[in-house]
Protein backbone atom coordinates (compact mmCIF):
# COMPACT_ATOMS: atom_id res chain seq x y z
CA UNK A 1 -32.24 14.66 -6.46
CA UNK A 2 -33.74 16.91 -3.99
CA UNK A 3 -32.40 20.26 -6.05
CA UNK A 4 -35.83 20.62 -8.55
CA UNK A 5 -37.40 21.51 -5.04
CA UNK A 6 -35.78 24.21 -4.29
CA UNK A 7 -37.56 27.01 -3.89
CA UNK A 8 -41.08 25.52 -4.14
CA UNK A 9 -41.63 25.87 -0.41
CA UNK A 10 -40.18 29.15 0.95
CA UNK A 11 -39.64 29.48 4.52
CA UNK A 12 -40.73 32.61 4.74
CA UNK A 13 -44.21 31.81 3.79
CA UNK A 14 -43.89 29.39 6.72
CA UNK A 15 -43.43 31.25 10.06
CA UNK A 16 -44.82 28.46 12.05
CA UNK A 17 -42.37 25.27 10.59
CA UNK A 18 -39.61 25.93 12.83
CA UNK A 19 -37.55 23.18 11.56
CA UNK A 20 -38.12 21.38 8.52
CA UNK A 21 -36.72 23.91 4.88
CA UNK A 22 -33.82 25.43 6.50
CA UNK A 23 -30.95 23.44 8.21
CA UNK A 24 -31.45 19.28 8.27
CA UNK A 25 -32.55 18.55 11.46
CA UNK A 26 -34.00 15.04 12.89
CA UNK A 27 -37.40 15.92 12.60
CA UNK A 28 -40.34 18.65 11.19
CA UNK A 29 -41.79 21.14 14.23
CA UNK A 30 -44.62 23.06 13.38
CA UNK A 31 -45.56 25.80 16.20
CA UNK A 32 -49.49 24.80 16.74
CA UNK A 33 -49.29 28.01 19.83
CA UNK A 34 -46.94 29.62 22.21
CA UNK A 35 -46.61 26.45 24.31
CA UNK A 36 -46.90 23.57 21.29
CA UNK A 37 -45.05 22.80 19.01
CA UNK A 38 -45.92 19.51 16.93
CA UNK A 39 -42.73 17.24 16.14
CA UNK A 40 -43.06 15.67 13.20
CA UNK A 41 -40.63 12.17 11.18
CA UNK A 42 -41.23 8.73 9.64
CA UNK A 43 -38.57 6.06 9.06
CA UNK A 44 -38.49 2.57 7.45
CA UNK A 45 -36.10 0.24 6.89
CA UNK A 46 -35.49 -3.06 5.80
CA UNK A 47 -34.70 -6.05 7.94
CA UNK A 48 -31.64 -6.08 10.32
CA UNK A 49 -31.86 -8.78 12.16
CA UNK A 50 -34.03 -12.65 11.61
CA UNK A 51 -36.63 -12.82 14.35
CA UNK A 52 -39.27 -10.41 12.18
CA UNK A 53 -40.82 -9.59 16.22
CA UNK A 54 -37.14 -7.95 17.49
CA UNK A 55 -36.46 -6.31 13.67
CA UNK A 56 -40.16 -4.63 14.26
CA UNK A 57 -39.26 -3.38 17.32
CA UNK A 58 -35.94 -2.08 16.62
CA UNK A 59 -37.74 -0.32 13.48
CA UNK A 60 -40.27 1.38 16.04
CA UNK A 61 -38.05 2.64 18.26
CA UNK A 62 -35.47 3.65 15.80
CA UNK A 63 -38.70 6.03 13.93
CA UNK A 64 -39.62 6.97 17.99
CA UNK A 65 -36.28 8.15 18.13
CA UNK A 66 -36.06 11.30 15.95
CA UNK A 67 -38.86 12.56 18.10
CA UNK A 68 -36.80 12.08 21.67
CA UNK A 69 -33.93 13.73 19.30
CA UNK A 70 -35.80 16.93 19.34
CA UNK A 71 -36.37 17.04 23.08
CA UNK A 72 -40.08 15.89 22.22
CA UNK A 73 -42.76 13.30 23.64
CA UNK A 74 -44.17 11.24 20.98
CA UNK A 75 -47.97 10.47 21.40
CA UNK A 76 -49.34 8.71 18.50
CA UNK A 77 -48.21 7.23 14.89
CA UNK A 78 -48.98 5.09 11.89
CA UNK A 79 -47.51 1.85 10.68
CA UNK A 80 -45.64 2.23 7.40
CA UNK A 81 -44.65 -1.43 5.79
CA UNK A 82 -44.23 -3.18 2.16
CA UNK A 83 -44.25 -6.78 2.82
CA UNK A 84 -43.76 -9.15 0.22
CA UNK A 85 -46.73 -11.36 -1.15
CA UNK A 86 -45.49 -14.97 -0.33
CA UNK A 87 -44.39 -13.74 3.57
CA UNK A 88 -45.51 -15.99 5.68
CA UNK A 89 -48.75 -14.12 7.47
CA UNK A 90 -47.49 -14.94 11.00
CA UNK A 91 -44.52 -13.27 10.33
CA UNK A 92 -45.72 -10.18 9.12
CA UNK A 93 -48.19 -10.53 12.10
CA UNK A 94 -44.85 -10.41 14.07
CA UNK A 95 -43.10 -7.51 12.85
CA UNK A 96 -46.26 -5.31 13.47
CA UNK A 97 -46.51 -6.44 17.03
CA UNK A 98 -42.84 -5.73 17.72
CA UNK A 99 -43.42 -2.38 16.59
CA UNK A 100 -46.79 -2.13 18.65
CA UNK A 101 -45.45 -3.38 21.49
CA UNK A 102 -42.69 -0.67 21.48
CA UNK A 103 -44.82 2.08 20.53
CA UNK A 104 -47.28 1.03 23.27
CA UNK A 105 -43.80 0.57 25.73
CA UNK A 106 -43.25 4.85 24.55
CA UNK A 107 -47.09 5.60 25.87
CA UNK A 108 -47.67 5.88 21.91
CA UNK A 109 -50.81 5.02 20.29
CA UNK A 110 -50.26 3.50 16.85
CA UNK A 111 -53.22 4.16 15.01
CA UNK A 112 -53.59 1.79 12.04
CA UNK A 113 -51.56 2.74 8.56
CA UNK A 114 -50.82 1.60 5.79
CA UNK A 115 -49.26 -1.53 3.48
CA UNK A 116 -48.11 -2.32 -0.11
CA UNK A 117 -46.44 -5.36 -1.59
CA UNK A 118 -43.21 -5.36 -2.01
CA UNK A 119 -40.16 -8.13 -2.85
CA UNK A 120 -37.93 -7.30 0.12
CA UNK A 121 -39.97 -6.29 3.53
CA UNK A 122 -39.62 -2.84 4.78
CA UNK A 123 -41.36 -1.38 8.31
CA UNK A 124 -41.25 1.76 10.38
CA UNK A 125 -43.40 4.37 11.49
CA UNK A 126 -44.27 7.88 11.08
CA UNK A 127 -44.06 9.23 14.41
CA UNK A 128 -46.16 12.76 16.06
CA UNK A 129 -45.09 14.19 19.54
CA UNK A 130 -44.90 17.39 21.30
CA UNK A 131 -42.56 19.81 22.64
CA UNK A 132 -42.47 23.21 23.78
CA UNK A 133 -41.35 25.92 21.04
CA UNK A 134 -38.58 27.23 23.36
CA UNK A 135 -36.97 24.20 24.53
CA UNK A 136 -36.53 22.42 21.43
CA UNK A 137 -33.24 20.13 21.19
CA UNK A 138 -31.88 20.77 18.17
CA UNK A 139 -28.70 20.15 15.90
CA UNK A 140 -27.45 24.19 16.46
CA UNK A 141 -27.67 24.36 20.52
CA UNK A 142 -24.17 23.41 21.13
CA UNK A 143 -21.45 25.87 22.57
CA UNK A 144 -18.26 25.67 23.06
CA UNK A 145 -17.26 24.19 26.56
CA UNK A 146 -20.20 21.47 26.32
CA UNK A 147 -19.12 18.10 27.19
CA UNK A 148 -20.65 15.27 25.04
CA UNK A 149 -22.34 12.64 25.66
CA UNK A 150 -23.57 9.61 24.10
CA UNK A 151 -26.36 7.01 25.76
CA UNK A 152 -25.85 3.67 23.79
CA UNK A 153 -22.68 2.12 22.65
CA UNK A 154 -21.02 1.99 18.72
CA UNK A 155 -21.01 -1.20 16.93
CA UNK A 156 -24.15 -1.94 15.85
CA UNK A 157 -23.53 -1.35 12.05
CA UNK A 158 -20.41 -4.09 12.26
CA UNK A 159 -22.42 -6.87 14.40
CA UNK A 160 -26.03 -6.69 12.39
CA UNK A 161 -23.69 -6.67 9.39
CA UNK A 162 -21.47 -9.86 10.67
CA UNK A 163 -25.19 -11.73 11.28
CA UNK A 164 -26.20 -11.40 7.75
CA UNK A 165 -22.76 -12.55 6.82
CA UNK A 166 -23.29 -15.62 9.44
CA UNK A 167 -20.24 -14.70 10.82
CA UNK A 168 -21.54 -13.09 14.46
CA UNK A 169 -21.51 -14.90 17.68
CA UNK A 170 -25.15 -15.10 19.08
CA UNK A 171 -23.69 -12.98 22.25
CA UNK A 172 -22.61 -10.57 19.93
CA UNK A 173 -26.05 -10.08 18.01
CA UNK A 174 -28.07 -10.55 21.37
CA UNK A 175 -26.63 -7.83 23.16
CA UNK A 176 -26.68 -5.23 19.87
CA UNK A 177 -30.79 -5.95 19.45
CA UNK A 178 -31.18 -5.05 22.97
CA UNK A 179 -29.31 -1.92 23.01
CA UNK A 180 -31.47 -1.34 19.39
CA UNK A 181 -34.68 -2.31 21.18
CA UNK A 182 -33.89 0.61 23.73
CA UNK A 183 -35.89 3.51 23.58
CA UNK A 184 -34.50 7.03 24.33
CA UNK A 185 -37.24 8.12 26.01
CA UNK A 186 -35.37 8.61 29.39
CA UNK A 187 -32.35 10.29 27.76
CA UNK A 188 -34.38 12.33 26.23
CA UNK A 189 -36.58 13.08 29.28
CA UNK A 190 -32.87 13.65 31.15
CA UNK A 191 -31.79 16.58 28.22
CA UNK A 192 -35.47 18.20 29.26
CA UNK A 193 -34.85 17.94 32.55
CA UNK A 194 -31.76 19.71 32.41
CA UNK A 195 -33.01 22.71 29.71
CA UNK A 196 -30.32 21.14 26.97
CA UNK A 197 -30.40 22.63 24.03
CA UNK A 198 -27.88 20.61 21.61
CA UNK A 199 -28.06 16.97 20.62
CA UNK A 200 -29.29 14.76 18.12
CA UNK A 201 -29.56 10.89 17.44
CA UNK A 202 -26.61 8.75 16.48
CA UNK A 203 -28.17 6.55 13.16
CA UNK A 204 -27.53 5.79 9.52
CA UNK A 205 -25.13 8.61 9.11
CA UNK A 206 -23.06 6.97 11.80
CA UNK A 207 -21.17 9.10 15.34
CA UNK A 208 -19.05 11.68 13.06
CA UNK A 209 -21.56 12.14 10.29
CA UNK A 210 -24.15 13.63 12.52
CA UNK A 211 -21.76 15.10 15.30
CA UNK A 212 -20.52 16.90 11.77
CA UNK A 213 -23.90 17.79 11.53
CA UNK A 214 -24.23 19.39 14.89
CA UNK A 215 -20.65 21.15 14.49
CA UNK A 216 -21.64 23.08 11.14
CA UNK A 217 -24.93 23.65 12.32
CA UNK A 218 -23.89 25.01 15.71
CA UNK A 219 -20.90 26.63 14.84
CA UNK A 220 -18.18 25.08 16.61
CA UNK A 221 -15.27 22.28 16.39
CA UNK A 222 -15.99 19.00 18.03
CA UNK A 223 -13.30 16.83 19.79
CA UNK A 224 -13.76 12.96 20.66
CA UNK A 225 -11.50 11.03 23.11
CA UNK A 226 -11.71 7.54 21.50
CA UNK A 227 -10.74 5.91 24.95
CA UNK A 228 -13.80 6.61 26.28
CA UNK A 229 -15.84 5.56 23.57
CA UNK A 230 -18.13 2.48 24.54
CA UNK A 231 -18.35 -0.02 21.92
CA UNK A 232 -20.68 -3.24 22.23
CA UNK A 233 -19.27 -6.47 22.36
CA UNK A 234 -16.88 -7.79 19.44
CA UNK A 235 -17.41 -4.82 17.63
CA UNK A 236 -13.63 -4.45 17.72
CA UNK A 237 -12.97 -7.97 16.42
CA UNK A 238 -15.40 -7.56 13.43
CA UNK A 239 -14.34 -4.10 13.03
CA UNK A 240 -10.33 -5.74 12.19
CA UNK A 241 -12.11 -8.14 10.35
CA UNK A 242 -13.35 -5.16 8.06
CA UNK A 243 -17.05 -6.27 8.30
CA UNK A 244 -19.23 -3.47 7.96
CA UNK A 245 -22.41 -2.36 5.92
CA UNK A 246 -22.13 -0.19 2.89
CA UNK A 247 -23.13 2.73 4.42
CA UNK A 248 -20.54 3.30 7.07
CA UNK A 249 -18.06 2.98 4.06
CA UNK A 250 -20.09 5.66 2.52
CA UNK A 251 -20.21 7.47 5.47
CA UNK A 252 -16.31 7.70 5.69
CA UNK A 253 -15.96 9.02 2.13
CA UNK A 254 -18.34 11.45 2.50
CA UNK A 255 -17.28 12.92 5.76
CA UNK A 256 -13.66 11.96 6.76
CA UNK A 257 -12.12 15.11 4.87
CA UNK A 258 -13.49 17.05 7.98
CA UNK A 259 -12.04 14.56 10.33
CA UNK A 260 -8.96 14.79 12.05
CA UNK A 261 -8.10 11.79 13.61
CA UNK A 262 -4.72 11.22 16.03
CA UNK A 263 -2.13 8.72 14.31
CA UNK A 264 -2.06 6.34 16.78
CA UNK A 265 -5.86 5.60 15.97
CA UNK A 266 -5.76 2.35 14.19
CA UNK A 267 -8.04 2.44 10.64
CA UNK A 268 -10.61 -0.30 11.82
CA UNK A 269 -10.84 1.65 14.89
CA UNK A 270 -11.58 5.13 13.08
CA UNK A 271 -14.10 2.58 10.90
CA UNK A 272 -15.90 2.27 13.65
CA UNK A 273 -16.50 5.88 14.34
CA UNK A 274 -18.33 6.20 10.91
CA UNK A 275 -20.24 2.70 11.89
CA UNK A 276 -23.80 3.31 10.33
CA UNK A 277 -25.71 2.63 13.64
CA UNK A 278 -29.67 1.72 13.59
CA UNK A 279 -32.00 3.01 16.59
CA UNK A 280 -28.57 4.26 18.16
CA UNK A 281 -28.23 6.45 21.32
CA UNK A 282 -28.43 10.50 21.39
CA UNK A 283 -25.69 13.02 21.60
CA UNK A 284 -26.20 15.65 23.58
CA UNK A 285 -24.04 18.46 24.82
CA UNK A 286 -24.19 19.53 28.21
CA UNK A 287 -22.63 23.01 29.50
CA UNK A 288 -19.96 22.01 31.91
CA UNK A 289 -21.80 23.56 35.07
CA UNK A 290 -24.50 20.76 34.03
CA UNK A 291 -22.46 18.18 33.67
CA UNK A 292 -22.06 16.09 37.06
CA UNK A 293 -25.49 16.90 38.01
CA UNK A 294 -26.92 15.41 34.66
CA UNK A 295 -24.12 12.22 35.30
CA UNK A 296 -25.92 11.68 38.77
CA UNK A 297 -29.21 12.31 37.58
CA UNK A 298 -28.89 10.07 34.99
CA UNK A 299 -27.00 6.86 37.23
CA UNK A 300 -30.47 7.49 39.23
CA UNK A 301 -32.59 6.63 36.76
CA UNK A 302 -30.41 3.96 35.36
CA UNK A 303 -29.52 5.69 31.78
CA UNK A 304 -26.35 4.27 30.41
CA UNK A 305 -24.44 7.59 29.24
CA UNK A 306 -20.68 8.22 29.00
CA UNK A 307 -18.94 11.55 28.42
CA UNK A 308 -16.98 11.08 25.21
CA UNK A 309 -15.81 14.63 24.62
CA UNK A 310 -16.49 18.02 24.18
CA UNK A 311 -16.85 21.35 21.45
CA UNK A 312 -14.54 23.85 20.99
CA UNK A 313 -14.24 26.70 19.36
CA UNK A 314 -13.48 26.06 15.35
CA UNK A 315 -15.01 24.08 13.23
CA UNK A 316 -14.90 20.22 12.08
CA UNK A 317 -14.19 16.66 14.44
CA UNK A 318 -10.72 15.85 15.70
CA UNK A 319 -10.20 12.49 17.91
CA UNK A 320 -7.52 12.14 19.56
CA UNK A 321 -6.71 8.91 21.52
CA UNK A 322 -7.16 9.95 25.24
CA UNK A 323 -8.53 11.96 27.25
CA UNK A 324 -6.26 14.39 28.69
CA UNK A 325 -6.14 14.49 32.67
């Protein structure tokens, strides 16, 4: 689809997009001077959850997201929604507040936007922030030796997917839109903090889709320990129960020919590896001399974050079962 554009915007005549026509990354930076750099991304989806107030939310700070993915601060956006004529008008009222409210909770100004009709409702945001030209997190800063580390747990694909099956136990879904409601704000803040310079978020294309991301783009072979993967409540039990969205099937055909997984691994359990997540954690790589500083840093300030393994040299994802000791 995208293939008639090739060629139409050459980065060359671009000096100042440093991210945006080369490698995908999870989000446009245009260099305004030698300490800006505007971060740039929009994101909509349709609903994941029933209560329209938590599904606006989780839409906000899913869009908010891409910016914290780059190491940036977001600082203002627009509202982006189709909404369909017969909607209830408290409802829609109620998605847009969600996603105020969140945007407001990120120190975000969300400055009006815009609206169509549409049969099935879809909301996000298109999301502007800053960061500094030189200390941009991006999908190439990983080396080999970096631990990895993810800040929310896998499972949200399976759960949001048992709810609109009316299958999920109200635990189960309660605990998933909070972890979705989370902003990555602080993790993000954390991977400044500590001058990272590899990471991205965990989303639609699922934990190996965009750590394969991350490996091509940075050059290196990625290896996961899947005992020390966090999952959310009953992911597990839906996962055996093969209940998941379309798109983490997708995601497994697409990617799993670069995936290398031990035999022991069960196939739900690799399933839930290519999960298709929504507003999911980051994954960041931290250079081992980093490493238990960040961990203490980060049980400071209360950020969830669990080391889940680490790159080597090669190329593709192998997971192995445990973490060797």
């Amino acid at each position: 689809m995208l293939r008639p554009l090739q060629g139409i915007f050459p980065p060359q005549d671009y000096p100042d997009l440093l991210v945006g026509l080369g490698e995908p990354d999870d989000a446009a930076v245009w260099r305004l001077d030698a300490e800006r750099a505007l971060v740039i991304t929009t994101d909509f989806f349709t609903p994941v959850v029933d209560d329209p107030y938590d599904y606006g939310a989780i839409a906000a700070a899913n869009a908010l997201s891409d910016v914290y993915a780059m190491g940036g601060k977001p600082f203002l956006a627009l509202n982006i929604a189709a909404l369909p004529p017969d909607l209830p008008p408290e409802i829609g009222a109620e998605i847009l507040r969600g996603g105020a409210e969140k945007a407001r909770e990120a120190g975000v100004v969300l400055a009006g936007g815009h609206t169509v009709q549409d049969k099935e409702p879809k909301y996000g945001l298109v999301v502007l922030g800053f960061v500094h030209p030189q200390h941009i997190l991006s999908k190439g800063g990983v080396q080999p030796g970096d631990a990895l580390l993810i800040t929310k747990p896998l499972g949200f694909g399976t759960v949001t997917t048992a709810l609109k099956r009316d299958q999920a136990d109200a635990q189960d879904v309660a605990e998933v839109v909070g972890w979705m409601k989370r902003l990555n704000k602080t993790a993000s803040a954390l991977a400044e903090a500590f001058d990272l310079r590899g990471g991205t978020d965990i989303t639609g294309f699922s934990l190996l889709g965009h750590a394969l991301e991350v490996a091509g783009h940075s050059a290196v072979g990625l290896r996961f320990y899947f005992d020390q993967i966090p999952f959310t409540r009953g992911a597990q039990r839906y996962a055996e129960e093969w209940i998941f969205p379309g798109g983490s099937l997708d995601n497994r055909s697409y990617y799993s020919h670069q995936v290398k997984f031990a035999p022991q691994i069960a196939e739900h359990n690799q399933m839930l590896l290519f999960d298709a997540q929504t507003s999911g954690g980051l994954l960041l790589a931290v250079p081992a001399a980093k490493t238990a500083g960040f961990l203490a840093q980060a049980a400071l300030v209360e950020q969830p974050v669990w080391v889940v393994g680490e790159a080597v040299a090669g190329a593709g994802i192998e997971v192995v079962d445990f973490k060797p000791h």
